[in-house]
N, C-alpha and C. Protein backbone atom coordinates (compact mmCIF):
# COMPACT_ATOMS: atom_id res chain seq x y z
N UNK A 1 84.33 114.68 104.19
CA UNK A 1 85.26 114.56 103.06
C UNK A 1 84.52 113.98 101.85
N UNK A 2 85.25 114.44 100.78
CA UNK A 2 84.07 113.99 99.64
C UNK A 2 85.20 112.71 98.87
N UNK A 3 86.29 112.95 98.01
CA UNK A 3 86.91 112.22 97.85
C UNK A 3 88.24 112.33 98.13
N UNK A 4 89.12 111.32 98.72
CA UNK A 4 90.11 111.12 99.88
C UNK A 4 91.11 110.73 98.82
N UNK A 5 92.07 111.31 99.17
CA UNK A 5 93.12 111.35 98.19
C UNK A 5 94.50 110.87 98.70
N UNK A 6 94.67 109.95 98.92
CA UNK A 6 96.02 109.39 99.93
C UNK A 6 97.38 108.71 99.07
N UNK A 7 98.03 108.60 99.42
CA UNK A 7 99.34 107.36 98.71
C UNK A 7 99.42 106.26 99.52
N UNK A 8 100.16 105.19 99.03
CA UNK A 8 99.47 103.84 99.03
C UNK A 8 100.71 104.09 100.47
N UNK A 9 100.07 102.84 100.87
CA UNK A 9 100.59 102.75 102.62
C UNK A 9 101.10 101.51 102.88
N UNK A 10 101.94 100.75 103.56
CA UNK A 10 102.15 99.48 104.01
C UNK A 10 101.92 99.53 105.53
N UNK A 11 100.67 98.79 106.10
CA UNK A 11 100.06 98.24 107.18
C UNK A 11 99.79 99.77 107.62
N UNK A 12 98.88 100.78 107.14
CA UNK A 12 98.92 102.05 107.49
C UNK A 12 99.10 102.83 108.81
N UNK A 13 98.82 103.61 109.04
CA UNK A 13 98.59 104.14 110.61
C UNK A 13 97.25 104.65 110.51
N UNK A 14 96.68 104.76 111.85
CA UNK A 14 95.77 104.80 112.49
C UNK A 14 95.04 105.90 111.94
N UNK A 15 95.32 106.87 111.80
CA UNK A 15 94.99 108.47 111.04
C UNK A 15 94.81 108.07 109.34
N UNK A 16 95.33 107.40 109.08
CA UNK A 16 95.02 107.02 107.50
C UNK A 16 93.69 106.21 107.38
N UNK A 17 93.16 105.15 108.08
CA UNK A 17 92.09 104.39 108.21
C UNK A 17 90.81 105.47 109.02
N UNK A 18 91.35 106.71 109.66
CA UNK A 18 90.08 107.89 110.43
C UNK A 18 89.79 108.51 108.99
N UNK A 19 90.83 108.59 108.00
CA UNK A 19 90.24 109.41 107.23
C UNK A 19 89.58 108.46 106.14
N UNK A 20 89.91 107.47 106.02
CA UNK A 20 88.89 106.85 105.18
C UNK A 20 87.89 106.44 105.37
N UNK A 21 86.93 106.69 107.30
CA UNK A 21 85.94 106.69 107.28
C UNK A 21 85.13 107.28 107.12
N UNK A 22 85.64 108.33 107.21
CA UNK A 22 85.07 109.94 107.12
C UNK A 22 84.94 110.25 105.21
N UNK A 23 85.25 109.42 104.51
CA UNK A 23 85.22 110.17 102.99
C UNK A 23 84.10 109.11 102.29
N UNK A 24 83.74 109.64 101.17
CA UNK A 24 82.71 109.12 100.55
C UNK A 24 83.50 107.96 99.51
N UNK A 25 84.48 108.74 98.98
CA UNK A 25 85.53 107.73 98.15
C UNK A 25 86.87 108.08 98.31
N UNK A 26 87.75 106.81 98.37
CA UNK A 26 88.69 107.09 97.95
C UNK A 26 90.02 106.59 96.88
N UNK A 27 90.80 107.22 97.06
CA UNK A 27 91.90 107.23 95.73
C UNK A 27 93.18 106.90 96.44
N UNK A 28 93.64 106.19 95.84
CA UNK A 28 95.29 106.16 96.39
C UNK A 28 95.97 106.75 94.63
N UNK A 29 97.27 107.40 95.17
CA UNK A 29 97.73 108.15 94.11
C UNK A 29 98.89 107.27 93.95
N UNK A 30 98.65 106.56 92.72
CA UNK A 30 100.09 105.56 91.59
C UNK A 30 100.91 106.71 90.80
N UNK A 31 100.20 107.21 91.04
CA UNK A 31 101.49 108.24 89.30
C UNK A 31 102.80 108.86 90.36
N UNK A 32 102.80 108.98 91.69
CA UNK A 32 103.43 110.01 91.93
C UNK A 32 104.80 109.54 91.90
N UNK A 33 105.57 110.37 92.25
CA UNK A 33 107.11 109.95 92.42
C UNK A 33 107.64 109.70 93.61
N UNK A 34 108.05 108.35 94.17
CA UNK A 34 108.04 107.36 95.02
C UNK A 34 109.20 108.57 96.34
N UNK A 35 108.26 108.72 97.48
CA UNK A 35 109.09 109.36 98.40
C UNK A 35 109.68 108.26 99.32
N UNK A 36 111.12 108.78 99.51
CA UNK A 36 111.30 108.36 100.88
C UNK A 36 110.83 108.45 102.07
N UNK A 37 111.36 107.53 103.25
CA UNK A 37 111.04 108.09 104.30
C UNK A 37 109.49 107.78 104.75
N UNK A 38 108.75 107.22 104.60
CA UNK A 38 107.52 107.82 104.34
C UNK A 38 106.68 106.28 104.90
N UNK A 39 105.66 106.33 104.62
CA UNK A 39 104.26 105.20 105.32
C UNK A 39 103.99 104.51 103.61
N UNK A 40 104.84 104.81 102.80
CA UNK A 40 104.32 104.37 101.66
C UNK A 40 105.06 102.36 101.60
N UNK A 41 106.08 102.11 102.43
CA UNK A 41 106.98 101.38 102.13
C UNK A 41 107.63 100.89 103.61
N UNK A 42 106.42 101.54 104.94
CA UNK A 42 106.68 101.39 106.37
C UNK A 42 105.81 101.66 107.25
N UNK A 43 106.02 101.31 108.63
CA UNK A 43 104.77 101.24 109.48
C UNK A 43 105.64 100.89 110.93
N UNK A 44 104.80 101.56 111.82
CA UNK A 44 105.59 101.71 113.29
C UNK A 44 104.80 101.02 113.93
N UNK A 45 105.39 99.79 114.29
CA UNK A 45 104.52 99.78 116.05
C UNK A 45 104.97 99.53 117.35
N UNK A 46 104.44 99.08 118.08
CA UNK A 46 105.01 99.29 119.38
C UNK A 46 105.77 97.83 120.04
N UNK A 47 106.83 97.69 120.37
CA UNK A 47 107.95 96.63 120.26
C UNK A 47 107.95 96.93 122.24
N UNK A 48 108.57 95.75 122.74
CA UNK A 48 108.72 95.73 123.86
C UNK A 48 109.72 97.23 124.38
N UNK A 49 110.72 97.51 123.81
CA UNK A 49 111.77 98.46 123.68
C UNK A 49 111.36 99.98 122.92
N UNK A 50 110.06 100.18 122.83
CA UNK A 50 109.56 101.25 122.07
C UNK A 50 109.24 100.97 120.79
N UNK A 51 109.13 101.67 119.70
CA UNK A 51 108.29 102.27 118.64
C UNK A 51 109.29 101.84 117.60
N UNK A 52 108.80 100.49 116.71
CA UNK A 52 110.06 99.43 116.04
C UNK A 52 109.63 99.96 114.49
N UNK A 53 109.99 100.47 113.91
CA UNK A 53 109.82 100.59 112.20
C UNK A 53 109.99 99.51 111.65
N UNK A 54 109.26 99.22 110.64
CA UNK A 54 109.39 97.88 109.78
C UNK A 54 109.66 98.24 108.47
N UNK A 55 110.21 98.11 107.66
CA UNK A 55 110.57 99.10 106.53
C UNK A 55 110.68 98.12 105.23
N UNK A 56 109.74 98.04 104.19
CA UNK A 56 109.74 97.11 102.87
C UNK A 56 111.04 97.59 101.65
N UNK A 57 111.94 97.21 101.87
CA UNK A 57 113.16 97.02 100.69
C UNK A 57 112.89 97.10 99.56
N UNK A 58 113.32 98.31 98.58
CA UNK A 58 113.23 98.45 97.43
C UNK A 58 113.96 98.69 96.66
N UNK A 59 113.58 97.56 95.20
CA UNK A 59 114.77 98.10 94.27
C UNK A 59 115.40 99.59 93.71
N UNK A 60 116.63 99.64 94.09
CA UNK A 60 117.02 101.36 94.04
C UNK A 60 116.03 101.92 92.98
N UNK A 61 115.54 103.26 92.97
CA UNK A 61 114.79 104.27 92.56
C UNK A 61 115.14 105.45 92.27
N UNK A 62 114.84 106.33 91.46
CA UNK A 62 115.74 107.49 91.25
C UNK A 62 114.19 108.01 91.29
N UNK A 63 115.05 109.85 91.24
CA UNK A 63 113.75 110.37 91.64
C UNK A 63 112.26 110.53 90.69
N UNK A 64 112.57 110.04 89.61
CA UNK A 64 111.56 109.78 88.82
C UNK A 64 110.86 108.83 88.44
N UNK A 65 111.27 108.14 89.76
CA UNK A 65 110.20 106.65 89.47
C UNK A 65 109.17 106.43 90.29
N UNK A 66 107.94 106.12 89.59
CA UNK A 66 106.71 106.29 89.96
C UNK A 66 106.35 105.18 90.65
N UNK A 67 105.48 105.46 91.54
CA UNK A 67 105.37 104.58 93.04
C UNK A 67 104.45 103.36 92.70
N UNK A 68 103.72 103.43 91.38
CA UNK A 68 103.42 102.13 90.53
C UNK A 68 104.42 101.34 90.01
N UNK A 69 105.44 101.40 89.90
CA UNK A 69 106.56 101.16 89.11
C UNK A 69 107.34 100.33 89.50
N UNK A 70 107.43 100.66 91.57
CA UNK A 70 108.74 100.45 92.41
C UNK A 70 108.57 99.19 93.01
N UNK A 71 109.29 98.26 92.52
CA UNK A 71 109.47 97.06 92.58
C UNK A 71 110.35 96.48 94.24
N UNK A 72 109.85 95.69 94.78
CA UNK A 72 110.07 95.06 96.15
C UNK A 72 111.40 94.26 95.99
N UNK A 73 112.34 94.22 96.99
CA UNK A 73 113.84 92.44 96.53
C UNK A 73 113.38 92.51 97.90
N UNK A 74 113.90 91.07 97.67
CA UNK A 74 113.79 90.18 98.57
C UNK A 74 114.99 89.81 98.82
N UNK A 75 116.22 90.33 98.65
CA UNK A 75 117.82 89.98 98.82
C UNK A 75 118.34 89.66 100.15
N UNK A 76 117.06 90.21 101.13
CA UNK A 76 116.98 90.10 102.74
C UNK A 76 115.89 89.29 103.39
N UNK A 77 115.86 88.84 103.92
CA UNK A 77 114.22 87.59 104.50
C UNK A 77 113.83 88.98 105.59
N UNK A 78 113.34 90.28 104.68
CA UNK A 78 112.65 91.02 105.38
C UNK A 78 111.08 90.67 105.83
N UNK A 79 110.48 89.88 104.71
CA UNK A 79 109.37 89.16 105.32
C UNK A 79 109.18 88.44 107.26
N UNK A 80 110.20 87.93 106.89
CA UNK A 80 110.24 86.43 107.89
C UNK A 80 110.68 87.69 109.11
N UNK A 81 111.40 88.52 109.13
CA UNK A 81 111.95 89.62 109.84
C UNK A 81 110.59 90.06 110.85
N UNK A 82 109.98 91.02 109.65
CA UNK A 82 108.92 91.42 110.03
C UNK A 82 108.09 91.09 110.51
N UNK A 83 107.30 89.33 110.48
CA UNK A 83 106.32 88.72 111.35
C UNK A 83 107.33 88.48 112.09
N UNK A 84 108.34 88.34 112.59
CA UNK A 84 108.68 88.13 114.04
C UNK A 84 108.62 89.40 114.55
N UNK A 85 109.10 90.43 114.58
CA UNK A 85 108.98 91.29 115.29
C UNK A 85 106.96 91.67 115.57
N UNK A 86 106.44 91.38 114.54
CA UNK A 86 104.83 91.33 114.66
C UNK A 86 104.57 90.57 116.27
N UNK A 87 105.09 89.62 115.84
CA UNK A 87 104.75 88.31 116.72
C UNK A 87 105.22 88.59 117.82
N UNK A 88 106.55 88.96 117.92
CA UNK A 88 107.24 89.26 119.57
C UNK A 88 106.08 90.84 120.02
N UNK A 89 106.06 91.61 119.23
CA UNK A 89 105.32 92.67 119.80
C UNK A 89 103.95 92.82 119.87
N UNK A 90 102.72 91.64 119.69
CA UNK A 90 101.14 91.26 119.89
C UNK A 90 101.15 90.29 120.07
N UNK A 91 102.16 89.18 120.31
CA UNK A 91 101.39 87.32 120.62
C UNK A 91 101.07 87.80 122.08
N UNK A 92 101.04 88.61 123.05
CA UNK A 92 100.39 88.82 124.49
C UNK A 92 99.05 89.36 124.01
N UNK A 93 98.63 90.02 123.04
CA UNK A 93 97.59 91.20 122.64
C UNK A 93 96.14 90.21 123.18
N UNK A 94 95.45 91.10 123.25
CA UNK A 94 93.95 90.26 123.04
C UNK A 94 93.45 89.55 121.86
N UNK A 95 94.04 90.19 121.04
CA UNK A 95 92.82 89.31 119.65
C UNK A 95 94.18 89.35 118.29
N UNK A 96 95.06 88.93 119.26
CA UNK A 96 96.26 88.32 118.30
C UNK A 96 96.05 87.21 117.81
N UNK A 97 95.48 86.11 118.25
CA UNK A 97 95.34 85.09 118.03
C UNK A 97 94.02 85.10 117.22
N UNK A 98 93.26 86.34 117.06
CA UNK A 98 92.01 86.23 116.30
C UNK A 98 92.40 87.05 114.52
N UNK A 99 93.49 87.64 114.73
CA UNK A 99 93.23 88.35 113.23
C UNK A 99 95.07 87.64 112.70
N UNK A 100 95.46 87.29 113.53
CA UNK A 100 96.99 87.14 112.52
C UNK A 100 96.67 86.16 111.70
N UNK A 101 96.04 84.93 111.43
CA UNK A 101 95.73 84.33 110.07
C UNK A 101 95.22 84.66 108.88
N UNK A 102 94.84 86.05 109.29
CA UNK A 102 94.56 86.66 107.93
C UNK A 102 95.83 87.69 107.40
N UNK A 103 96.83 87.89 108.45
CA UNK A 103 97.71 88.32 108.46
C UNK A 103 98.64 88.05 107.84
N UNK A 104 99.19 86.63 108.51
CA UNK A 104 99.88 85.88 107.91
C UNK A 104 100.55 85.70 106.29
N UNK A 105 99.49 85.53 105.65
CA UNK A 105 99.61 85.28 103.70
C UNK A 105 100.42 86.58 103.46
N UNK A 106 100.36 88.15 103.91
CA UNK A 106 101.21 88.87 103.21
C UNK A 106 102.54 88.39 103.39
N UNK A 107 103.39 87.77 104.87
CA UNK A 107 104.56 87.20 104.36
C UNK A 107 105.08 86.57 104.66
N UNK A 108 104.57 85.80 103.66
CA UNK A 108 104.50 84.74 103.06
C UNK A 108 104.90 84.54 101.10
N UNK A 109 103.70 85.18 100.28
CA UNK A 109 103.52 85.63 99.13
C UNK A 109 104.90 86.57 98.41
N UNK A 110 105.10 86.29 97.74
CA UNK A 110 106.48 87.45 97.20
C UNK A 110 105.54 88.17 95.97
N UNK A 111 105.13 89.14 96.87
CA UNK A 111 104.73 90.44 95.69
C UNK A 111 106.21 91.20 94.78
N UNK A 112 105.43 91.53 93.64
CA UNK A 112 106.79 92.02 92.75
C UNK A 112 106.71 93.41 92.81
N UNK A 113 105.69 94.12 93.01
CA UNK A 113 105.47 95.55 93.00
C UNK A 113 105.14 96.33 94.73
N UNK A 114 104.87 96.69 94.92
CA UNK A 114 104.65 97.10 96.32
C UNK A 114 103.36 97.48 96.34
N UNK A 115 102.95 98.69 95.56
CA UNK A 115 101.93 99.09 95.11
C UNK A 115 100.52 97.77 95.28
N UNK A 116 100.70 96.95 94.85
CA UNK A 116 100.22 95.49 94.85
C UNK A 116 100.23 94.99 96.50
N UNK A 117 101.24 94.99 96.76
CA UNK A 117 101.30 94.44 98.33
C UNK A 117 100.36 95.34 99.02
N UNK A 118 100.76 96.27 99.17
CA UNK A 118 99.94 97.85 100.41
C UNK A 118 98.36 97.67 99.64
N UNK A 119 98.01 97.19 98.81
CA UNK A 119 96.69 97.18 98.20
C UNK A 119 95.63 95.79 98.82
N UNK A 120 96.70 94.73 98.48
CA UNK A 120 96.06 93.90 99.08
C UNK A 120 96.42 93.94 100.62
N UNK A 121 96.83 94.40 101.41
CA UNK A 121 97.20 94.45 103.09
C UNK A 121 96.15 95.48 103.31
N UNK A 122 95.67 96.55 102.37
CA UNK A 122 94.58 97.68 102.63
C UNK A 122 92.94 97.00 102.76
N UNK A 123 93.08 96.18 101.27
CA UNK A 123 91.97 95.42 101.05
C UNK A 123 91.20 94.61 102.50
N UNK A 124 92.25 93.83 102.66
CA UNK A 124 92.22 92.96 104.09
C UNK A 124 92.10 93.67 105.05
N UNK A 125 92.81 94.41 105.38
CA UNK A 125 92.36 95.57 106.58
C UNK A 125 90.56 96.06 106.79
N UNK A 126 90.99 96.92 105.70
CA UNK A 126 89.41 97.03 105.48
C UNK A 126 88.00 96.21 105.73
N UNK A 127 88.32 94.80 105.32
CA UNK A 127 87.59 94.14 105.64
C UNK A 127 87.64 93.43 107.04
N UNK A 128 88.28 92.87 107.69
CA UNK A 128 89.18 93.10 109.10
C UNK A 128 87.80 93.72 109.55
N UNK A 129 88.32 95.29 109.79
CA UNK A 129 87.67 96.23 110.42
C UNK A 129 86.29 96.61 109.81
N UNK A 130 85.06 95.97 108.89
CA UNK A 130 84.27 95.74 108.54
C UNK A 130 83.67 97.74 108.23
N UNK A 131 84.75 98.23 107.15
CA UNK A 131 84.63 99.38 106.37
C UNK A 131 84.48 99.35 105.30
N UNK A 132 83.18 99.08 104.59
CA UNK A 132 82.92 98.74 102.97
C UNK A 132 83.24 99.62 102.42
N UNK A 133 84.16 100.36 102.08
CA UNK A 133 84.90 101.41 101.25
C UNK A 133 85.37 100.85 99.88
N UNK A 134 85.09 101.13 98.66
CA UNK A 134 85.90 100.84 97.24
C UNK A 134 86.80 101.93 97.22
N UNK A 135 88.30 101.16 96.81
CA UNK A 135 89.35 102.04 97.00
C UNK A 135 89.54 101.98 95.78
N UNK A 136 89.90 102.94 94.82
CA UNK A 136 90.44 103.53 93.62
C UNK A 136 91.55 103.73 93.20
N UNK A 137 92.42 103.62 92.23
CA UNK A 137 93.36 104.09 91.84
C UNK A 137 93.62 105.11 90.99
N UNK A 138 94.44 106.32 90.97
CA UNK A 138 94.72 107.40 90.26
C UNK A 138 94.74 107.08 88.80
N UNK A 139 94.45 107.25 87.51
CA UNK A 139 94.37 107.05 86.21
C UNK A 139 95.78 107.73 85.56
N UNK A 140 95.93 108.95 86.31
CA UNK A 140 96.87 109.83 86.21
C UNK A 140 97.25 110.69 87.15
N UNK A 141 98.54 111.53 87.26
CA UNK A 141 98.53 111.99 88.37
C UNK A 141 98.29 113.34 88.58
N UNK A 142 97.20 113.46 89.98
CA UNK A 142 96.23 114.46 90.38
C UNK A 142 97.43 115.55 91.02
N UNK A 143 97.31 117.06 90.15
CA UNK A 143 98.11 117.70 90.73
C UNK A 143 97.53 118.21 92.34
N UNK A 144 98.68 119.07 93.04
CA UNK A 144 97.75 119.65 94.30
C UNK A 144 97.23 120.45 93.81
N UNK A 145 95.90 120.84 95.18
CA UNK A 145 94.99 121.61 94.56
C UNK A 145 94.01 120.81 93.86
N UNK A 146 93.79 120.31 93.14
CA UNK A 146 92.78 119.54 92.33
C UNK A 146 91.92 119.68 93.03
N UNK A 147 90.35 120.65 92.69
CA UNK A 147 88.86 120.62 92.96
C UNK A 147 88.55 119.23 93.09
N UNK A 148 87.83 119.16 94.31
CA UNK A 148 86.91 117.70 94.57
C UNK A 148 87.63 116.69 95.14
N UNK A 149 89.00 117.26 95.58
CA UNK A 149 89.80 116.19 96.34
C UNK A 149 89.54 116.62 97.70
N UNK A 150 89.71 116.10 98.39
CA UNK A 150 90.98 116.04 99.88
C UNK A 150 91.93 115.34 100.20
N UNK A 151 92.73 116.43 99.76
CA UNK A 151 94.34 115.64 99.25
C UNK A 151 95.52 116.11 101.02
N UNK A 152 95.30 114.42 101.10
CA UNK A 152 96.17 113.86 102.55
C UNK A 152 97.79 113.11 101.86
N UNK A 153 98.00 113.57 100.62
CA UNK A 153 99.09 112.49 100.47
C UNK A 153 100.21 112.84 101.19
N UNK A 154 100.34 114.46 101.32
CA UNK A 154 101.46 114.71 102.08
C UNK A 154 101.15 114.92 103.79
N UNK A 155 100.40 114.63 104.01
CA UNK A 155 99.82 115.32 105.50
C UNK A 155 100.12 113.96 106.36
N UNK A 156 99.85 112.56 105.96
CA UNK A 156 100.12 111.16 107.00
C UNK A 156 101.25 111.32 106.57
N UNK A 157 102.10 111.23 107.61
CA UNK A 157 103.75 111.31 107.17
C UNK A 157 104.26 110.69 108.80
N UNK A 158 105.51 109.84 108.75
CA UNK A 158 106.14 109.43 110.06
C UNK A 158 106.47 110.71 110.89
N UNK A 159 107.39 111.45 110.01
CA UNK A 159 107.78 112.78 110.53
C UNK A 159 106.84 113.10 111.92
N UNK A 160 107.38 113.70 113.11
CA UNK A 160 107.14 114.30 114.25
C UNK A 160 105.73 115.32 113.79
N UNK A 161 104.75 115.54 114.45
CA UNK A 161 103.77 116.56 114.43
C UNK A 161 102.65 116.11 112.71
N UNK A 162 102.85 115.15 112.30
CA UNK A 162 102.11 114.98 111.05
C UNK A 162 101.13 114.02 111.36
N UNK A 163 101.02 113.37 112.55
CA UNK A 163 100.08 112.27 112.69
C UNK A 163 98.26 112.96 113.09
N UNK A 164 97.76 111.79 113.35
CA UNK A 164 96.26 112.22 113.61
C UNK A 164 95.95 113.42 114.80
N UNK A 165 96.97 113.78 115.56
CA UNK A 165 96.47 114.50 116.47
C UNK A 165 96.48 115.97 115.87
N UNK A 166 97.28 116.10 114.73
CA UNK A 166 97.31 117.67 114.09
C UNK A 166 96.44 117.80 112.84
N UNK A 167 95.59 116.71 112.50
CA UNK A 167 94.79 116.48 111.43
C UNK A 167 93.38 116.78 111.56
N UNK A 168 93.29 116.87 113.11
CA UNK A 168 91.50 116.72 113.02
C UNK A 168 90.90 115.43 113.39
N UNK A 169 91.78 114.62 113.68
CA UNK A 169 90.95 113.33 114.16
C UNK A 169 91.08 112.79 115.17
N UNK A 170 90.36 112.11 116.24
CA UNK A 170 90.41 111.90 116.85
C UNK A 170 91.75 111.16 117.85
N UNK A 171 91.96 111.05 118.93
CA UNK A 171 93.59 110.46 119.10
C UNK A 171 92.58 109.75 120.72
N UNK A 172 92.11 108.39 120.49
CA UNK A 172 91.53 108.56 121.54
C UNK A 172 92.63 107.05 122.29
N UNK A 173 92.99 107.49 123.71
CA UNK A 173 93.96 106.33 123.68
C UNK A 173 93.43 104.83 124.29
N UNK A 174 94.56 104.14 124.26
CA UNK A 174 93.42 102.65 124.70
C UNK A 174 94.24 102.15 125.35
N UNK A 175 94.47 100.88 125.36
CA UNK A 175 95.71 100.00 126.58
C UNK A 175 96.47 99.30 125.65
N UNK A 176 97.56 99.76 125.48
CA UNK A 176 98.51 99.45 124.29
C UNK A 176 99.53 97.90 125.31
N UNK A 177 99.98 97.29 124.62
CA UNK A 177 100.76 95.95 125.15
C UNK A 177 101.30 96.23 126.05
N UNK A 178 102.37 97.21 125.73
CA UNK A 178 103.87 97.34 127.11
C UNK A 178 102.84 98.56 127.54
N UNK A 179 102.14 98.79 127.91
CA UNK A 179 102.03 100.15 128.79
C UNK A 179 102.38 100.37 129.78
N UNK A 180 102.84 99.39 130.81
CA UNK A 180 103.42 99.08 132.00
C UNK A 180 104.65 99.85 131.99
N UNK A 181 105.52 100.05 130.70
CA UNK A 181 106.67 100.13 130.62
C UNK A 181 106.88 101.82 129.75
N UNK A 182 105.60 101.74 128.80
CA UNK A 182 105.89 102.65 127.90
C UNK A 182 105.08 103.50 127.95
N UNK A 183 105.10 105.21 128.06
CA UNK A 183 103.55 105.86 127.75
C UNK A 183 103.34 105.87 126.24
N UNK A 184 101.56 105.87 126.33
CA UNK A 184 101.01 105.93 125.05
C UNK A 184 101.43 106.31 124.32
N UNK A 185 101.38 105.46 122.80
CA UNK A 185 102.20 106.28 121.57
C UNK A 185 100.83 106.14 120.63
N UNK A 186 100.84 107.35 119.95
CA UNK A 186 99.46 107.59 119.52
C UNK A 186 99.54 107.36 117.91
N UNK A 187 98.66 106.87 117.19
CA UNK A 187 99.14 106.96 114.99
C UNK A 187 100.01 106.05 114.98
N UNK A 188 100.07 104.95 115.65
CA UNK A 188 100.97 104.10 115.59
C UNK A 188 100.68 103.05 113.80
N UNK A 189 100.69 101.70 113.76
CA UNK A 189 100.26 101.03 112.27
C UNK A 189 98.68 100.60 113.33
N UNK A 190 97.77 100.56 112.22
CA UNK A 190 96.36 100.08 112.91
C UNK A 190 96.01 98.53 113.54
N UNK A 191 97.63 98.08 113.15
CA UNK A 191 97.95 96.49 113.84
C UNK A 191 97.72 96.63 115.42
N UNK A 192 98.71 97.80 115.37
CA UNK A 192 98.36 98.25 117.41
C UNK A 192 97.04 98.23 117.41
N UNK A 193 95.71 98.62 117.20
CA UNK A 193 95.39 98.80 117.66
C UNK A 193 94.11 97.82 117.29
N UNK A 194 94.26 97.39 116.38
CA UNK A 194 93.26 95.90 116.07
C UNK A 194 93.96 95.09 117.01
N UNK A 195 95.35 94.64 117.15
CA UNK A 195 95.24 93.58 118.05
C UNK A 195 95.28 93.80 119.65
N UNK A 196 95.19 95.41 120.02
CA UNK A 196 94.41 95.75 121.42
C UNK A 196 93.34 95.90 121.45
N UNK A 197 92.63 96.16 120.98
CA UNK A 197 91.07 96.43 120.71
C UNK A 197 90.21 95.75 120.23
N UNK A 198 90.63 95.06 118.80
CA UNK A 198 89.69 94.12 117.94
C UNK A 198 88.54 94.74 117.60
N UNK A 199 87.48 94.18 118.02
CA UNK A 199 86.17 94.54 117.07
C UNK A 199 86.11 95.69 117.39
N UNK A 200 86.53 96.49 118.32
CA UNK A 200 85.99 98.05 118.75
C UNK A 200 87.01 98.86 117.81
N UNK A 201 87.93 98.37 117.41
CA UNK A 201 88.56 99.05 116.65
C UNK A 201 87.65 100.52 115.68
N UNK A 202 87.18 100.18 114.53
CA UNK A 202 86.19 100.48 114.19
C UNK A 202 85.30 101.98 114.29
N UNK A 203 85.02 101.74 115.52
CA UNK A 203 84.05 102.94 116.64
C UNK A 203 85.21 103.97 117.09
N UNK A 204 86.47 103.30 117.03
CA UNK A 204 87.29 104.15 118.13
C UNK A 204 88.02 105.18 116.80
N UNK A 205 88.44 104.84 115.22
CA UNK A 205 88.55 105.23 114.44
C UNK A 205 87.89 106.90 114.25
């Protein structure tokens, strides 16, 4: 891949971090118009009871508001929400106890934009998983098609059949928490699989 063309992600999935090893640069796209539904504003992982969505609250949006734009409330202690369910679903993990302090500060912090949040949670990740990548932001927005991209913005999607196994990348599985209970769930957020794996994370990407 030459340059990687994605939309901004909260705690991404697993297929979003394969393709940013594989690219020379990449871009997250600000101009676009803020989708629902989507990994831009959510992230799945694996909960004692199955596959728990965590979902970041946003001030209503109409369809022309740009995903730089879309501002986070806090009208709900979705923060405090979310590290518990973190916590109930990896304080057994192996190297839970090694990466959640860097974890921690996102919520905590009251970001005003989202865009901002998924940037710095990318930033940290990245470094986490020791991928010196400079991530970019769109200046303007890149139509499809655009020469010199590889444009994934619509391709990582929650939706059924959109994850890493129909992309080209690898789906290699590992020993997820409940496995006792649950079969493998694959493209899960890369939390699964840093706090099953830890440093191998990385290699297994």
């Amino acid at each position: 891949m030459n340059n990687l063309l994605l939309t901004t992600a909260y705690f991404p999935p697993i297929s979003y971090f394969s393709a940013i090893t594989q690219a020379t640069q990449v871009t997250i796209e600000q101009y676009e118009n803020f989708g629902k539904q989507s990994y831009r504003n959510r992230c799945n992982i694996m909960a004692a009871n199955g596959v728990l969505a965590l979902t970041v609250p946003v001030v209503k949006a109409n369809s022309k508001t740009l995903t730089k734009d879309l501002k986070i409330t806090y009208a709900t202690p979705w923060q405090k929400l979310h590290f518990k369910g973190i916590e109930s679903a990896y304080k057994n993990s192996p190297y839970y106890e090694y990466y959640i302090d860097d974890i921690e500060p996102f919520f905590r912090k009251r970001e005003a934009f989202l865009l901002d949040l998924n940037q710095g949670i990318l930033n940290a990740l990245l470094k986490m998983l020791g991928i010196g990548k400079e991530i970019l932001l769109t200046t303007d927005y890149v139509p499809a098609g655009t020469p010199g991209y590889t444009d994934l913005r619509d391709a990582i999607h929650p939706k059924k059949g959109q994850g890493a196994e129909n992309m080209g990348f690898p789906v290699r599985p590992y020993r997820q928490v409940f496995c006792d209970r649950t079969p493998f769930v694959p493209d899960l957020s890369i939390l699964d699989m840093l706090f099953c794996c830890g440093p191998a994370t990385k290699e297994m990407l």
